[in-house]
Protein backbone atom coordinates (compact mmCIF):
# COMPACT_ATOMS: atom_id res chain seq x y z
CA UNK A 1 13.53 10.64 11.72
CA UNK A 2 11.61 13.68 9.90
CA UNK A 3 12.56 13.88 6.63
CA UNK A 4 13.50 17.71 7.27
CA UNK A 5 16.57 16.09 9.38
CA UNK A 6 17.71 13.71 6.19
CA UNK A 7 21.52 15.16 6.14
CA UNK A 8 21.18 17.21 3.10
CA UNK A 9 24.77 15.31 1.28
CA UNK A 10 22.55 12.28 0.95
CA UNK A 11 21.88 10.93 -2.76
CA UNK A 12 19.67 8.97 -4.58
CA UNK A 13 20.37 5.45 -5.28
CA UNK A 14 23.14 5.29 -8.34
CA UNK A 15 21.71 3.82 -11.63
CA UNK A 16 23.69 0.44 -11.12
CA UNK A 17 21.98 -0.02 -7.85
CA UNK A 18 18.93 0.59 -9.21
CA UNK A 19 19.19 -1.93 -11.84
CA UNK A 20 20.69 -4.42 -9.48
CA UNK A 21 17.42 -3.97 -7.41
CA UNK A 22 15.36 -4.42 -10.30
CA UNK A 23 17.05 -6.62 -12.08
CA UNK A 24 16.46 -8.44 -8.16
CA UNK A 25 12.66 -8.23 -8.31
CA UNK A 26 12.55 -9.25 -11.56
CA UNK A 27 13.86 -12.40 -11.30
CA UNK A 28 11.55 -13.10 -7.96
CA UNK A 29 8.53 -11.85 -9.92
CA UNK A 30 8.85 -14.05 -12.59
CA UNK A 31 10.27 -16.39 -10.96
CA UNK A 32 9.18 -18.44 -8.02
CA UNK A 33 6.24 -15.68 -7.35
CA UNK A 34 4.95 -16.58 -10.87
CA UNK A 35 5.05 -20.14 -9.85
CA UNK A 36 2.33 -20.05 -6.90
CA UNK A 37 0.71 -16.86 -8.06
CA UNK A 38 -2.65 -19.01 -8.26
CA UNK A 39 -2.11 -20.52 -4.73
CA UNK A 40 -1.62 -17.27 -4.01
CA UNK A 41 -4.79 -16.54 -5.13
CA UNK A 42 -6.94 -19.22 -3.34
CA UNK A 43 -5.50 -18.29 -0.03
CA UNK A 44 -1.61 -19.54 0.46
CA UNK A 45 0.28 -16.84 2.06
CA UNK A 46 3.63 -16.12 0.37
CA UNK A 47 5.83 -15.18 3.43
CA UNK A 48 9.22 -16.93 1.80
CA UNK A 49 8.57 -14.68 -1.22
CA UNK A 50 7.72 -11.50 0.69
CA UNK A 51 11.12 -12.15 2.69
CA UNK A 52 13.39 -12.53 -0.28
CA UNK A 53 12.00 -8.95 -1.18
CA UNK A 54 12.59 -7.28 1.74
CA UNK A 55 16.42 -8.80 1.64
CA UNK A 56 16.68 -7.31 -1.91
CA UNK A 57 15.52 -3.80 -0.52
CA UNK A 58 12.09 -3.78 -2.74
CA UNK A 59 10.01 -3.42 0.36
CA UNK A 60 12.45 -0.53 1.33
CA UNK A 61 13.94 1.43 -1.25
CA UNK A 62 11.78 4.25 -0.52
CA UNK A 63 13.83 4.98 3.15
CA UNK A 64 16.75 6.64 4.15
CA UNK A 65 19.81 5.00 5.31
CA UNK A 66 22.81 5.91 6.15
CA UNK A 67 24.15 6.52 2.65
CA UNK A 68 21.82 7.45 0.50
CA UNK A 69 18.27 8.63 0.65
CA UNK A 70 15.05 6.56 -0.28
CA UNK A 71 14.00 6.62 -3.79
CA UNK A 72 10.14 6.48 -4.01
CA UNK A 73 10.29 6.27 -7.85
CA UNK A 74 12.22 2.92 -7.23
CA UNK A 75 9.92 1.82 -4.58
CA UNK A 76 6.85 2.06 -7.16
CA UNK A 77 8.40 0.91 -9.86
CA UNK A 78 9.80 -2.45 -7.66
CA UNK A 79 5.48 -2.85 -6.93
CA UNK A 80 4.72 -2.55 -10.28
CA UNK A 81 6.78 -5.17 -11.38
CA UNK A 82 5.57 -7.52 -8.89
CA UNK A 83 1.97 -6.60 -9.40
CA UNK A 84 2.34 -6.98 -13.10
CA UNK A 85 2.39 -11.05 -12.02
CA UNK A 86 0.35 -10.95 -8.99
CA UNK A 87 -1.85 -8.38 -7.79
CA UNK A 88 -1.95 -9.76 -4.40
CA UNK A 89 1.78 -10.11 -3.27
CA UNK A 90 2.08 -6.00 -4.68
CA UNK A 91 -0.73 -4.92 -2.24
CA UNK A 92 1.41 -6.57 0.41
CA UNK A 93 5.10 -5.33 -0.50
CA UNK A 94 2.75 -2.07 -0.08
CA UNK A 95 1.84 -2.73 3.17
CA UNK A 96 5.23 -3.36 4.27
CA UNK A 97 6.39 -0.43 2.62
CA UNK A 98 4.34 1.87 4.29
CA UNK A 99 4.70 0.01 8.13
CA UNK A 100 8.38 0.81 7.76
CA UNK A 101 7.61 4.44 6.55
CA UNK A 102 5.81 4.58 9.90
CA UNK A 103 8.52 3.11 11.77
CA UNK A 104 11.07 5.19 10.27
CA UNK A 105 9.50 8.66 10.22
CA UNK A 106 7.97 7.81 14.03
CA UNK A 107 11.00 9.45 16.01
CA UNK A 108 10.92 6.59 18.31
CA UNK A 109 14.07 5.27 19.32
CA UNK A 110 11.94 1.91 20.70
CA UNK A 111 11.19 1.73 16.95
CA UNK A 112 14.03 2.87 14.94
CA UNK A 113 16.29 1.16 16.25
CA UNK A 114 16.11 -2.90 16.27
CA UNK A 115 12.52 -3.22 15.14
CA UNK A 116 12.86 -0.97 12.10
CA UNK A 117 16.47 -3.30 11.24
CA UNK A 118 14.36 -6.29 11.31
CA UNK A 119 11.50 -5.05 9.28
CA UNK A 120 13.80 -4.08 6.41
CA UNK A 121 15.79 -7.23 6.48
CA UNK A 122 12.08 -9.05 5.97
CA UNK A 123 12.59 -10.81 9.78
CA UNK A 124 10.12 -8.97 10.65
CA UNK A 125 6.48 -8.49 8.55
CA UNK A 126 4.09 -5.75 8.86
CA UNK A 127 0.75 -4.30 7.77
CA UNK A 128 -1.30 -1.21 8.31
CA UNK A 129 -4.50 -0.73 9.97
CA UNK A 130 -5.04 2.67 8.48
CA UNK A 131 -8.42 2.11 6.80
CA UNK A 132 -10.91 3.02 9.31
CA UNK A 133 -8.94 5.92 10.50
CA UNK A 134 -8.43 7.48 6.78
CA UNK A 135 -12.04 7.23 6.36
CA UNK A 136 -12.70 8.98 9.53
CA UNK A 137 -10.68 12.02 8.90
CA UNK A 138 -12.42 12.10 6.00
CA UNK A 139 -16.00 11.61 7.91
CA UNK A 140 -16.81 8.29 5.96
CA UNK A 141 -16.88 6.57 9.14
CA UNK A 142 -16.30 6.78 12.81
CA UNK A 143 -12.56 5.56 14.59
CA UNK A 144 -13.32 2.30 15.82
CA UNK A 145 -10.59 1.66 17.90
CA UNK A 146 -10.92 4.10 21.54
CA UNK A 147 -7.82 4.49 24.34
CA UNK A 148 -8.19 5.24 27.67
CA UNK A 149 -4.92 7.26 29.26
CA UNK A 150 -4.22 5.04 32.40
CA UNK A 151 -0.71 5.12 33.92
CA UNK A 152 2.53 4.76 31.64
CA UNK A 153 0.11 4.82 28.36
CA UNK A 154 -3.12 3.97 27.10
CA UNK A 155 -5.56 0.97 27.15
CA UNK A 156 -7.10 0.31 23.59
CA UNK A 157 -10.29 -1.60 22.58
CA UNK A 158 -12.39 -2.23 19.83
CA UNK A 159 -12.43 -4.03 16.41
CA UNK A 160 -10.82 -3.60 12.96
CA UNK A 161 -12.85 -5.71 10.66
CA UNK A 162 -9.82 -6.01 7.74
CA UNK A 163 -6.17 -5.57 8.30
CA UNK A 164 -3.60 -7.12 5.75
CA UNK A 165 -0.42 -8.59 5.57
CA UNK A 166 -0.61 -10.23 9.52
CA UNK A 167 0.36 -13.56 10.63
CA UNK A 168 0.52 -14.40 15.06
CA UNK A 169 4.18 -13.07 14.71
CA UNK A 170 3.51 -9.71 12.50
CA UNK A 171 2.63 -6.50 13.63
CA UNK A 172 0.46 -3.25 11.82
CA UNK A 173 0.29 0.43 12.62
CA UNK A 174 -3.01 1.28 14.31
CA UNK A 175 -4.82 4.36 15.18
CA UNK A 176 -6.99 4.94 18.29
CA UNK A 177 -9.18 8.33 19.57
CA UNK A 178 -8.13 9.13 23.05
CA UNK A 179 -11.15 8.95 25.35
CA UNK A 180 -11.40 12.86 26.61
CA UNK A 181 -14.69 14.10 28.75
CA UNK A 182 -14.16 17.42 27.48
CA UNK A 183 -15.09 19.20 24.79
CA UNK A 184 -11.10 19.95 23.07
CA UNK A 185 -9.54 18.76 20.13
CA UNK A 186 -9.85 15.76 18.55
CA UNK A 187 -7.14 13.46 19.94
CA UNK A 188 -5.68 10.08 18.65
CA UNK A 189 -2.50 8.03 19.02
CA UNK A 190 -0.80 5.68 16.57
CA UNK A 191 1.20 2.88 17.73
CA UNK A 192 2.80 -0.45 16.40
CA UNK A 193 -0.06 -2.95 17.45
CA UNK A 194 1.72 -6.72 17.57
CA UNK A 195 -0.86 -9.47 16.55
CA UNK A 196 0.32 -11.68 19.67
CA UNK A 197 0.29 -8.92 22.18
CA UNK A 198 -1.79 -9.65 24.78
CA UNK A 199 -5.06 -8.41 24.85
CA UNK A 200 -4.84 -8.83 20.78
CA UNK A 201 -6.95 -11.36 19.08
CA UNK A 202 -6.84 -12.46 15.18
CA UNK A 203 -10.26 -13.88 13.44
CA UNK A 204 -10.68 -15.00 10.26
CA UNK A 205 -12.37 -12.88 7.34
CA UNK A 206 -15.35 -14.09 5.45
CA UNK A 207 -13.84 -15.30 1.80
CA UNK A 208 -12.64 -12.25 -0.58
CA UNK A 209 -13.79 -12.65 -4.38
CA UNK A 210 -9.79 -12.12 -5.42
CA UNK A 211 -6.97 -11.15 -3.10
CA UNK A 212 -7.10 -14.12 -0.87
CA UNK A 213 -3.40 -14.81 0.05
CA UNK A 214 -2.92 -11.50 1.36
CA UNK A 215 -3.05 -12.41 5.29
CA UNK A 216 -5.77 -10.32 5.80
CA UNK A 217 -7.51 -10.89 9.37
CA UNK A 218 -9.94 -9.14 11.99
CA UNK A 219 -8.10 -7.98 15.13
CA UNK A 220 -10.14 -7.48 18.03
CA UNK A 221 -8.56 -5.52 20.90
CA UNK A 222 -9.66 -5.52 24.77
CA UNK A 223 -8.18 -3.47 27.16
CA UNK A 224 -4.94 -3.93 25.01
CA UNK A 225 -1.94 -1.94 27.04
CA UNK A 226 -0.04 0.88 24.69
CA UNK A 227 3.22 1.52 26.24
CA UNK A 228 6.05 4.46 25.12
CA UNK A 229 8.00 2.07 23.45
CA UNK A 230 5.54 1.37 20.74
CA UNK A 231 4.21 4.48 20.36
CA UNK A 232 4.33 5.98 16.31
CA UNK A 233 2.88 9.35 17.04
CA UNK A 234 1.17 11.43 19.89
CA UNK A 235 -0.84 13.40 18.60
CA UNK A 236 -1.84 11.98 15.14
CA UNK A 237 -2.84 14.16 12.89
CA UNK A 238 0.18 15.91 12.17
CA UNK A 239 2.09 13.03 11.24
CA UNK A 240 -0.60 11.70 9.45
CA UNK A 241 -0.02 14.72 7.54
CA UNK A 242 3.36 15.01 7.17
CA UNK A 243 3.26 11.18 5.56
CA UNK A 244 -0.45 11.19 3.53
CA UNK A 245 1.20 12.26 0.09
CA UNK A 246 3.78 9.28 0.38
CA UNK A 247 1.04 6.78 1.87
CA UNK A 248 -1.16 7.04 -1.14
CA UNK A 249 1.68 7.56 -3.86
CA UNK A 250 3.30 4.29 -3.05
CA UNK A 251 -0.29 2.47 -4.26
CA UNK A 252 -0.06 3.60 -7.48
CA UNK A 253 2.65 0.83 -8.11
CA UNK A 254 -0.12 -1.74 -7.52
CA UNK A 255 -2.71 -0.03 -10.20
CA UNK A 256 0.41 0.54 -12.63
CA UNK A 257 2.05 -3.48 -12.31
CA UNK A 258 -1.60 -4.89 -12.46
CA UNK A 259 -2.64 -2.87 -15.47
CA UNK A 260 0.30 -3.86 -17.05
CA UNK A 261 -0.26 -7.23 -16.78
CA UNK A 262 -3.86 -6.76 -18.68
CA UNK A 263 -2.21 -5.15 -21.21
CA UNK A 264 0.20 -7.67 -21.41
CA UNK A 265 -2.77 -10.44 -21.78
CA UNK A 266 -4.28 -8.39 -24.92
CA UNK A 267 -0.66 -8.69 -26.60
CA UNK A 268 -0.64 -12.21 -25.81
CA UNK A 269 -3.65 -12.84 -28.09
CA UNK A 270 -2.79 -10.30 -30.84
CA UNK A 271 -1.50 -12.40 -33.12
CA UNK A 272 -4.59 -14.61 -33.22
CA UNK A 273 -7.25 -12.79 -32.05
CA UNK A 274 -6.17 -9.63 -33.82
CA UNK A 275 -8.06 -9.39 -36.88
CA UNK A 276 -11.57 -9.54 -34.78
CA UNK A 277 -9.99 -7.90 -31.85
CA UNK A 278 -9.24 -4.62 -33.49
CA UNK A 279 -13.34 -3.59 -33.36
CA UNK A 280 -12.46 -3.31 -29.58
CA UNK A 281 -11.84 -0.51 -27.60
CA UNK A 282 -9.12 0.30 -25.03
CA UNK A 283 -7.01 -1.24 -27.06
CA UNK A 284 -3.39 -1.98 -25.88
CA UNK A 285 -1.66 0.82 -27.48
CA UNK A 286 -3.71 3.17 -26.26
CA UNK A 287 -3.60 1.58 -22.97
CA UNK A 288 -0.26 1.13 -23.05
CA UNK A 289 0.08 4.89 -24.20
CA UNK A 290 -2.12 6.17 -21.70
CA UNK A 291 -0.30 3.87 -18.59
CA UNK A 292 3.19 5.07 -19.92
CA UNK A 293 2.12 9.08 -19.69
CA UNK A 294 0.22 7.88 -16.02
CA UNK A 295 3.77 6.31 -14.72
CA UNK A 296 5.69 9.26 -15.92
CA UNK A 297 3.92 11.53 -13.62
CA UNK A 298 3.78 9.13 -10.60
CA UNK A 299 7.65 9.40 -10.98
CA UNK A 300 7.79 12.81 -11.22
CA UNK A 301 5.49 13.26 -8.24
CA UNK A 302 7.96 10.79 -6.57
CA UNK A 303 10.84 13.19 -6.20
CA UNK A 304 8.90 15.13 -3.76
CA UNK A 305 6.85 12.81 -1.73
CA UNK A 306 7.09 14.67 1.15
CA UNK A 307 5.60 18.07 -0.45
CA UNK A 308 3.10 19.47 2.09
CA UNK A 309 0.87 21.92 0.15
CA UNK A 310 -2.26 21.31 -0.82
CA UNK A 311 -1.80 21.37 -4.46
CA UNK A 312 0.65 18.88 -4.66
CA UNK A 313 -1.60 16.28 -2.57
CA UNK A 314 -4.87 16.72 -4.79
CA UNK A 315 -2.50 15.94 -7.78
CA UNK A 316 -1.12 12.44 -5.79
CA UNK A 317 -5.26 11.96 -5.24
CA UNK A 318 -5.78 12.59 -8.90
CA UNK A 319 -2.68 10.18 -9.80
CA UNK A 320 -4.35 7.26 -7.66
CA UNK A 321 -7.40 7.72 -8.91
CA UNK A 322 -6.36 7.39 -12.42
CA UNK A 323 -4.20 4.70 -11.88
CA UNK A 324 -7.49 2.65 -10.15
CA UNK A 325 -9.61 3.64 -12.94
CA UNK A 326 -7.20 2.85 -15.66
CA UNK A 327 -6.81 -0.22 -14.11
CA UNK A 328 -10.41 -1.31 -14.24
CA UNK A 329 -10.43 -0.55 -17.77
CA UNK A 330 -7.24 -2.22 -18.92
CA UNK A 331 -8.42 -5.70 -16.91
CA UNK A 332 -12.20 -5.25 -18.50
CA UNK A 333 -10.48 -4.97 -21.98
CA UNK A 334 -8.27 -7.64 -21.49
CA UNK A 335 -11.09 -10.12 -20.77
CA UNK A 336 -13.03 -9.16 -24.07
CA UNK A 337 -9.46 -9.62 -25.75
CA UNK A 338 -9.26 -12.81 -24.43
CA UNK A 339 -12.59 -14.07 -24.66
CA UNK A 340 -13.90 -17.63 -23.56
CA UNK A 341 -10.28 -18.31 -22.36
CA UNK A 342 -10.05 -15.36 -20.38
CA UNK A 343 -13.48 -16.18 -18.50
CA UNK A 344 -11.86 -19.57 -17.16
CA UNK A 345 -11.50 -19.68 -13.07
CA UNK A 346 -8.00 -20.00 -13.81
CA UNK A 347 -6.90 -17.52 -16.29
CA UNK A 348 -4.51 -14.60 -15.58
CA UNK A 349 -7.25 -12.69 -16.95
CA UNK A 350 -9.93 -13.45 -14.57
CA UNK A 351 -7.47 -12.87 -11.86
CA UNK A 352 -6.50 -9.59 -12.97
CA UNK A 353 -10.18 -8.40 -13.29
CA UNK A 354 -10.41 -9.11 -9.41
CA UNK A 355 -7.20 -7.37 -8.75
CA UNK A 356 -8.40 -4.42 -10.34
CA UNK A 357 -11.41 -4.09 -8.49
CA UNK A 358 -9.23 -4.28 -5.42
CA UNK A 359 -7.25 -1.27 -6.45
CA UNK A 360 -10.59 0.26 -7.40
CA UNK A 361 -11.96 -0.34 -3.89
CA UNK A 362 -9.11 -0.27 -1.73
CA UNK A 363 -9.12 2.72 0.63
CA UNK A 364 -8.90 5.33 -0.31
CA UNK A 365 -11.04 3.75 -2.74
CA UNK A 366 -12.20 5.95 -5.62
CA UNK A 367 -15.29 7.41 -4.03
CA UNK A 368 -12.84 8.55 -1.63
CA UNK A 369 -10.31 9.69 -3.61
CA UNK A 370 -12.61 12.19 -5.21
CA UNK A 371 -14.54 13.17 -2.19
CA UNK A 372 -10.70 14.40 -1.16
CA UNK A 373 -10.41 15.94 -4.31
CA UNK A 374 -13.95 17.97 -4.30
CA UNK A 375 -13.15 18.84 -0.29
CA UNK A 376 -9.34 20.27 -1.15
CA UNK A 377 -10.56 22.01 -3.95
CA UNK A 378 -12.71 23.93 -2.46
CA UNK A 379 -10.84 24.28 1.34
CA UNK A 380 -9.89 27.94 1.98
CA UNK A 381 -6.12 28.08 2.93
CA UNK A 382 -5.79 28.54 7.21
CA UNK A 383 -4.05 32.00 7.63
């Protein structure tokens, strides 16, 4: 469904279900999430956890149903909070987020229907393979994965080196160019690519620094069939469009929960580290000043993800890139607040520092982001 076609009577999400939803997350977040947030880190992939989210609509607050209308703003904030404890499990409710924002918004009964159901009840887990593809509009990189049309659909092959939030039984939205031995248009097709498809093979990634329990695998595709029925969007580019401004918004809930967090480790030594600590800079008030004025305009840019001009995306760019740089600086502060006990293996600290160069890196990482920026800025307006 477009979001034009969202029946217009629709509302927002009252306060008390907002609160109920939060109140949800919370409890999850600090709860058992906080609990293996360091197995987490070394590798363990939290499915149980990333279920019991999706059944308390975190994962999904940001899409329509049929009686009331998705609240982005809720959406981030439900990341942030989860990101505030671990960095890792918010870059996945992310990735779900954004597979069912595919799903959703694809127009294709095949995938609104029963799949879409199961990926916001959490029985079903998904990622997406945007990376390469978002760096290829934006001629960082060529597409790596090519189709072929053959009869009823395509045939895809190639390799995408990192794709997160997979297991044999998930699924990610993938982007292909069409093979065409002319000279026209561009042409690519996004689909819903399942990990056990046949055709479809999972490897193992070399070891991240940080980020380890986030599922994250190499999916190598020969002669892989694409059929109707999983088809997201033919042609690409204008949905890609239509959903860009929402894609990147929703990240901003990682760089918000996980500079939180650092700013919540500088408080944590304030009392006894305070005297010394106040001949630092970035301290917490000012971070916490400067994160509170960030988070105010990713919710006001939330009421309108769907704004197509060009001014309004440049300011979502500007937003994420802020967030990731704020983020670097509130985790780099928090380990000279900390000190010796923030350079342990196992500190919160140490973690967070990791997280934040994740955000920082990330596509659209913030070489990216401001190589949109600089482009936009200077694009003339088509007639």
């Amino acid at each position: 469904m477009n979001h034009a076609d969202m029946p217009q009577d629709l509302a927002s999400p009252p306060a008390e279900v907002s609160s109920a939803l939060m109140a949800a997350v919370q409890a999850i977040a600090h709860g058992p999430l906080k609990q293996q947030v360091e197995a987490i880190d070394r590798g363990l992939y939290p499915q149980a956890i990333l279920r019991d989210l999706a059944r308390v609509g975190a994962m999904s607050a940001h899409l329509d149903t049929d009686t009331q209308a998705g609240d982005y703003g809720l959406a981030i904030q439900a990341m942030a909070e989860v990101s505030r404890v671990c960095g890792a499990t918010g870059f996945m409710m992310w990735c779900q987020a954004v597979c069912g924002l595919y799903l959703q918004h694809s127009g294709n009964p095949a995938l609104t229907g029963r799949v879409l159901q199961a990926h916001l009840s959490g029985e079903g887990l998904g990622g997406t393979a945007l990376s390469n593809p978002m760096k290829s509009y934006a001629q960082i990189e060529g597409m790596l994965l090519r189709a072929r049309v053959v009869e009823g659909g395509y045939r895809v092959s190639g390799t995408l080196p990192w794709v997160s939030n997979l297991g044999p039984s998930q699924y990610c939205g993938a982007i292909a160019s069409v093979e065409s031995g002319s000279t026209s248009e561009p042409h690519e097709i996004m689909f819903l690519l399942h990990c056990d498809a046949p055709g479809v093979e999972m490897r193992e990634c070399p070891s991240f620094s940080g980020m380890e329990g986030t599922g994250t695998y190499a999916l190598r595709l020969s002669d892989h069939f694409v059929g109707a029925d999983q088809l997201i969007a033919d042609p690409t580019r204008p949905f890609i469009a239509s959903i860009r401004a929402a894609f990147v918004m929703l990240q901003c809930g990682m760089a918000v929960g996980v500079t939180q967090g650092a700013i919540d480790s500088m408080w944590a030594v304030e009392g006894q580290l305070g005297h010394v600590n106040q001949f630092l800079e970035d301290r917490p008030d000012a971070l916490q000043a400067e994160l509170d004025e960030l988070s105010a305009r990713v919710m006001k840019l939330a009421e309108t993800p769907f704004d197509s001009s060009k001014e309004f995306f440049i300011d979502v760019l500007d937003a994420r890139a802020h967030g990731a740089e704020l983020c670097l600086r509130a985790a780099q502060s928090a380990l000279m607040h900390q000190g010796a006990r923030g350079y342990l293996l196992s500190s919160d600290v140490q973690r967070r520092v990791r997280e934040s160069h994740f955000v920082a890196i990330v596509t659209p990482a913030i070489k990216h982001l401001r190589k949109e920026i600089a482009r936009l800025s200077t694009e003339e307006m088509p007639a």
